[in-house]
PDB file of N, CA and C in Angstrom:
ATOM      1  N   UNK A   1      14.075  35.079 -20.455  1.00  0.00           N
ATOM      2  CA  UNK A   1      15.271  34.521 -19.845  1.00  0.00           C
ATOM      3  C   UNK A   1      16.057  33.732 -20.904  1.00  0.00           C
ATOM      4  N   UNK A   2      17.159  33.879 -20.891  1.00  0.00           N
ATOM      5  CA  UNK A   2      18.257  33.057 -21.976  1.00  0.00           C
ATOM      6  C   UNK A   2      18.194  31.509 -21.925  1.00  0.00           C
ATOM      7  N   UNK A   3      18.930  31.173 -22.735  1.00  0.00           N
ATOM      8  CA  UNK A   3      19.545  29.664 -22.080  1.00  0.00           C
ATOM      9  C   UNK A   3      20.506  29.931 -21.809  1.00  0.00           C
ATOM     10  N   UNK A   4      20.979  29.045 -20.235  1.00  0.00           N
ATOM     11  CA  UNK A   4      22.511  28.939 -19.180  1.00  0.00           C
ATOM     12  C   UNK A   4      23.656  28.035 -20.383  1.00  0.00           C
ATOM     13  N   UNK A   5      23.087  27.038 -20.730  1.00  0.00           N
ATOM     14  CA  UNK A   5      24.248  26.292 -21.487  1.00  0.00           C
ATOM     15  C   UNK A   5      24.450  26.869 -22.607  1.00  0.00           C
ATOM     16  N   UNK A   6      25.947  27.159 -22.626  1.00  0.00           N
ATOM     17  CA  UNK A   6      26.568  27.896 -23.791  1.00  0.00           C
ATOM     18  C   UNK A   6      26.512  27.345 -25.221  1.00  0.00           C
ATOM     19  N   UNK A   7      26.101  26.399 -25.503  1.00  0.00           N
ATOM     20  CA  UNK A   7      25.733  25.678 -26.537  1.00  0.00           C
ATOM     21  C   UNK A   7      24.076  25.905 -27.260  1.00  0.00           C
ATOM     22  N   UNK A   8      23.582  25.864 -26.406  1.00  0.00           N
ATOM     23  CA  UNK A   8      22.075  25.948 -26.178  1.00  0.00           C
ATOM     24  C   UNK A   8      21.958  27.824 -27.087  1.00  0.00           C
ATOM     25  N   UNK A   9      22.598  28.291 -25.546  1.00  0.00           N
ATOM     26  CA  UNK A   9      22.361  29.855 -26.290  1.00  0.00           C
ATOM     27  C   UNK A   9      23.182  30.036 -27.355  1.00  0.00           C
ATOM     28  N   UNK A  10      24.208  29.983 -27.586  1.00  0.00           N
ATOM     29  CA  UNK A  10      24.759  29.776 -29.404  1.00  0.00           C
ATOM     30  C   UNK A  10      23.527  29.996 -30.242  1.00  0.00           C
ATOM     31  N   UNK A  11      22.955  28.502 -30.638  1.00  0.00           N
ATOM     32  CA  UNK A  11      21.911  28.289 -31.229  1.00  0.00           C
ATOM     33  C   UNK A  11      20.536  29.306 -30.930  1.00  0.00           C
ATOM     34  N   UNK A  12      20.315  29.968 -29.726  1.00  0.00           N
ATOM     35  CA  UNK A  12      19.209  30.982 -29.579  1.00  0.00           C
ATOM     36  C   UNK A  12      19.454  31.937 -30.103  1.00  0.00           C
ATOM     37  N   UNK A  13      20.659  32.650 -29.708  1.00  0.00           N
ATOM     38  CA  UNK A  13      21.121  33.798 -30.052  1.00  0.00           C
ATOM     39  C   UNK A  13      21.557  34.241 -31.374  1.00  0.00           C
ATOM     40  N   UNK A  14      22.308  32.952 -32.170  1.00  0.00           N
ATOM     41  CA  UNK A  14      22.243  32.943 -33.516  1.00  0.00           C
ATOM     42  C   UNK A  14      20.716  33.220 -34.277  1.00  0.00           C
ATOM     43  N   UNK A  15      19.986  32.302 -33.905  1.00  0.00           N
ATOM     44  CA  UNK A  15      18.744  32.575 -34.463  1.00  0.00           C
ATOM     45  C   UNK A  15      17.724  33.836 -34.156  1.00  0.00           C
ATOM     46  N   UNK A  16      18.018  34.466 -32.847  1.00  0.00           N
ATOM     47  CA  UNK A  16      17.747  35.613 -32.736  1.00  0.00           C
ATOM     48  C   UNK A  16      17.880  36.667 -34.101  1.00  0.00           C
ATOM     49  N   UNK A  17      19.163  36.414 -33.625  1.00  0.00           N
ATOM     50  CA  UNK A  17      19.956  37.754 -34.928  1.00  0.00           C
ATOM     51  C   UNK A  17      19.863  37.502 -35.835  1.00  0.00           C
ATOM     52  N   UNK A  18      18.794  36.219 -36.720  1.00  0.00           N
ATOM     53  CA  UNK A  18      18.969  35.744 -37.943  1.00  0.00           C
ATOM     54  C   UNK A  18      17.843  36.404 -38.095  1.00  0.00           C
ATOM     55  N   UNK A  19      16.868  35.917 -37.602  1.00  0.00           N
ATOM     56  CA  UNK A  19      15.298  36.351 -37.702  1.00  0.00           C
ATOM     57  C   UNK A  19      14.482  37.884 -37.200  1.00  0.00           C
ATOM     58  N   UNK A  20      15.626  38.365 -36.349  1.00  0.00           N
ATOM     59  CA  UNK A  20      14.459  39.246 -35.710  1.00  0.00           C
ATOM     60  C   UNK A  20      15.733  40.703 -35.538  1.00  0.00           C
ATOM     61  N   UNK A  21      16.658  40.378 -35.302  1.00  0.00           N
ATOM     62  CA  UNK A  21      17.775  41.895 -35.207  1.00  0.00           C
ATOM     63  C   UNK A  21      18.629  41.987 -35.956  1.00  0.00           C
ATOM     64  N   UNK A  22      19.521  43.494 -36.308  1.00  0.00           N
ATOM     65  CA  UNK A  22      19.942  43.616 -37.600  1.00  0.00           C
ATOM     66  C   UNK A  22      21.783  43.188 -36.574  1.00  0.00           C
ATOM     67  N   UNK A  23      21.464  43.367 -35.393  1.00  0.00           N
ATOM     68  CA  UNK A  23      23.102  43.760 -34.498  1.00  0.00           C
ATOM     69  C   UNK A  23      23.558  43.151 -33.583  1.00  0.00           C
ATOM     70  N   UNK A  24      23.827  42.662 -32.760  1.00  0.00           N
ATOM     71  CA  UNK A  24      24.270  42.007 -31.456  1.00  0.00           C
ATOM     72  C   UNK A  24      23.316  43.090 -30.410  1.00  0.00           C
ATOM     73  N   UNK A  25      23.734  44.105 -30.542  1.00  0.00           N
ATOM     74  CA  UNK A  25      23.561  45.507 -29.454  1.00  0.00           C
ATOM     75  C   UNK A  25      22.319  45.691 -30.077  1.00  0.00           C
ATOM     76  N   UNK A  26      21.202  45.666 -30.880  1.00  0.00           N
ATOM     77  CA  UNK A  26      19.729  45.455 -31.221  1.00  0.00           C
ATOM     78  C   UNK A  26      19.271  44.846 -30.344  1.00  0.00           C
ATOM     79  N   UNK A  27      20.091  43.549 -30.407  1.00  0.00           N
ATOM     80  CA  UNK A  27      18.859  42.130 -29.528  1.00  0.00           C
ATOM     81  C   UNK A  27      19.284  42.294 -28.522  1.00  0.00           C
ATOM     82  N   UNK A  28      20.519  42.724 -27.691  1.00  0.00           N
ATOM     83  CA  UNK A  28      20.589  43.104 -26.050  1.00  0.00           C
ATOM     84  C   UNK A  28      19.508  44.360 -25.590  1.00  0.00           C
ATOM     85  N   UNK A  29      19.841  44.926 -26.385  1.00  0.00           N
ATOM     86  CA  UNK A  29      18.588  46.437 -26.093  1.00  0.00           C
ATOM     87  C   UNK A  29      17.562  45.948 -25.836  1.00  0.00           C
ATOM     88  N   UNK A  30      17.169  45.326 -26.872  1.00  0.00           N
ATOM     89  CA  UNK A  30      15.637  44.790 -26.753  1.00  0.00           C
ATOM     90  C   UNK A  30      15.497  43.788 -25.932  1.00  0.00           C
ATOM     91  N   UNK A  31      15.874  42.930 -25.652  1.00  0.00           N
ATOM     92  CA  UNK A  31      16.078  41.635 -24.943  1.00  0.00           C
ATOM     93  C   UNK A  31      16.173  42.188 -23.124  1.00  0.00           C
ATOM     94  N   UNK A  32      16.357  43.110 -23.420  1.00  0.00           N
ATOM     95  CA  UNK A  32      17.732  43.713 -22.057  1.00  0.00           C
ATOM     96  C   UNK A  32      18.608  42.948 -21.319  1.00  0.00           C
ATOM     97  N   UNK A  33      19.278  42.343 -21.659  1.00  0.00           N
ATOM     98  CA  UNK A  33      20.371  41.572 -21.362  1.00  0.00           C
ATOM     99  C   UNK A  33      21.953  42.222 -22.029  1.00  0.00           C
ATOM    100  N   UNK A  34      22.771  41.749 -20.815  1.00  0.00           N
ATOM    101  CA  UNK A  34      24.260  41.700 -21.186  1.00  0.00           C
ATOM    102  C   UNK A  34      25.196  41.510 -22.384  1.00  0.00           C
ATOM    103  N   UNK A  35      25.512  42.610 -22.863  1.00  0.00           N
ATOM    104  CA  UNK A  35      25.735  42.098 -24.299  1.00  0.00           C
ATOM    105  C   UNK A  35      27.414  41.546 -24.011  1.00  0.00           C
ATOM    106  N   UNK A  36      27.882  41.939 -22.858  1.00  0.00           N
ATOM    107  CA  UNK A  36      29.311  41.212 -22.651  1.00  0.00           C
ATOM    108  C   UNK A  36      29.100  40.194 -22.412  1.00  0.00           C
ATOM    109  N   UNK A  37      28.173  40.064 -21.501  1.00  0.00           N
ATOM    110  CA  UNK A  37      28.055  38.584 -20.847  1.00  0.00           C
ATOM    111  C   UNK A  37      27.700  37.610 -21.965  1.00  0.00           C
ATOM    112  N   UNK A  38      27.155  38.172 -23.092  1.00  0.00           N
ATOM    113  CA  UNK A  38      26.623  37.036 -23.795  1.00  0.00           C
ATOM    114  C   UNK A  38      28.001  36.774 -24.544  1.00  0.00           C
ATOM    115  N   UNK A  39      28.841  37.525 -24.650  1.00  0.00           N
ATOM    116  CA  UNK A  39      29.973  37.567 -25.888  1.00  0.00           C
ATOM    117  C   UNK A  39      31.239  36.468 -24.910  1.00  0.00           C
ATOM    118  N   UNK A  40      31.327  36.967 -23.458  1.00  0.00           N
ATOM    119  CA  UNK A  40      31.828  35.921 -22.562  1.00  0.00           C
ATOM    120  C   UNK A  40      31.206  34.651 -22.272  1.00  0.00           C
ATOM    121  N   UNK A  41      30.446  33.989 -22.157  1.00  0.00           N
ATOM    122  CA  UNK A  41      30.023  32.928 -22.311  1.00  0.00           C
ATOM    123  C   UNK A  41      30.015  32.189 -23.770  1.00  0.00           C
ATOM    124  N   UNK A  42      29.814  33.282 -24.981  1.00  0.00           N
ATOM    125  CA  UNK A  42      30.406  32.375 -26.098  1.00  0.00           C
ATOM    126  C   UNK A  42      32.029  31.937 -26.776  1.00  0.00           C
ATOM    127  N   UNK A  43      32.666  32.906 -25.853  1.00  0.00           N
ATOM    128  CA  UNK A  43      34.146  32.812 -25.851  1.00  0.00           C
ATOM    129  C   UNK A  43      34.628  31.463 -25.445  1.00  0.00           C
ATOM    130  N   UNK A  44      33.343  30.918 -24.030  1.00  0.00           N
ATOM    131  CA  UNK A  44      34.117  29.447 -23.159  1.00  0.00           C
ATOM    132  C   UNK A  44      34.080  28.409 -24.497  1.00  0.00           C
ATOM    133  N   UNK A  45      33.135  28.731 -25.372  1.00  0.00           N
ATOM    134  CA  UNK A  45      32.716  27.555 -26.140  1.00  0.00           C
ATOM    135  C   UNK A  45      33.285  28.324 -27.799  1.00  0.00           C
ATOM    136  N   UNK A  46      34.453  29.174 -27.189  1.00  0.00           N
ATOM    137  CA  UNK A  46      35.147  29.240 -28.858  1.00  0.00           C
ATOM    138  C   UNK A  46      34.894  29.978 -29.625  1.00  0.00           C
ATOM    139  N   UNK A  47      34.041  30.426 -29.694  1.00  0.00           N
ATOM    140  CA  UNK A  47      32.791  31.565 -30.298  1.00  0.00           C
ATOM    141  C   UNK A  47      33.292  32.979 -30.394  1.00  0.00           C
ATOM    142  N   UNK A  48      32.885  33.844 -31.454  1.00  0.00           N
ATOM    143  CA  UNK A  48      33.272  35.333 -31.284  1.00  0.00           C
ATOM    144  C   UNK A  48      32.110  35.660 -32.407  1.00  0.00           C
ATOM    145  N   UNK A  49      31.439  36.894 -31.819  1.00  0.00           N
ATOM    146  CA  UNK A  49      30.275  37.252 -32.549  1.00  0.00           C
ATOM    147  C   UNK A  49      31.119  38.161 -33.783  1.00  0.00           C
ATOM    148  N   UNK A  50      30.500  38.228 -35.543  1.00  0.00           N
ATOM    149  CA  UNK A  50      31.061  38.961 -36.623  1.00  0.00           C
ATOM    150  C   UNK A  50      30.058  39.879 -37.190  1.00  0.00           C
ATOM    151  N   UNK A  51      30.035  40.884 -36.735  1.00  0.00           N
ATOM    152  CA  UNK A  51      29.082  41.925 -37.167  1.00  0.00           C
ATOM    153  C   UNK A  51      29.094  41.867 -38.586  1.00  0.00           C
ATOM    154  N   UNK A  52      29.766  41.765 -39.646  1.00  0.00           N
ATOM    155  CA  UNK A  52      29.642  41.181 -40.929  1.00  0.00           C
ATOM    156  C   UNK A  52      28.844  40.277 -41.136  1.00  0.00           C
ATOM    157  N   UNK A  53      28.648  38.990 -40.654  1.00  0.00           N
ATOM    158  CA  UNK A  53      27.308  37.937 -41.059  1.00  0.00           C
ATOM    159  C   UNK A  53      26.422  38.323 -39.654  1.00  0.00           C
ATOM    160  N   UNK A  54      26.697  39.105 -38.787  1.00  0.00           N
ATOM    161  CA  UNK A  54      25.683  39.432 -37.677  1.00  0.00           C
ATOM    162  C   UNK A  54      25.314  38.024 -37.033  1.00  0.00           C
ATOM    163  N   UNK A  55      26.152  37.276 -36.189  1.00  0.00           N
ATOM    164  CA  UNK A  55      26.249  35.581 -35.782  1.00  0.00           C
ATOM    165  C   UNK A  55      27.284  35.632 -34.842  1.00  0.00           C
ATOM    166  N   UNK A  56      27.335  34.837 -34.228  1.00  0.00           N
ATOM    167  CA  UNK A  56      28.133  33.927 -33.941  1.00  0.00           C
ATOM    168  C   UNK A  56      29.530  33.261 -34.426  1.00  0.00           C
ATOM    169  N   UNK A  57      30.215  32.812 -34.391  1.00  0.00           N
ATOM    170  CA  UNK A  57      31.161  32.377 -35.448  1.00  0.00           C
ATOM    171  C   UNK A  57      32.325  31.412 -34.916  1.00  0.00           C
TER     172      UNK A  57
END
């Protein structure tokens, strides 16, 4: 299960993709979770994922 606070998951999800997947769409596959939903919830908090550093941003 994720973390709900968009801040919280920032920091998970960043570190996800640091340590363990090469893609955004890697760690949803595997994870099986929403890969919009995760990209909409980091939007409230400003955020846009960059397949170039593979993060957050």
């Amino acid at each position: 299960m994720l973390p709900k606070d968009p801040a919280i998951l920032l920091s998970y999800v960043n570190t996800q993709l640091r340590d363990h997947y090469s893609s955004l769409e890697d760690m949803c596959k595997s994870l099986q979770v929403d890969k919009e939903g995760i990209k909409r919830k980091m939007e409230m908090i400003d955020y846009e994922y960059d397949a170039q550093q593979n993060q957050f941003v």
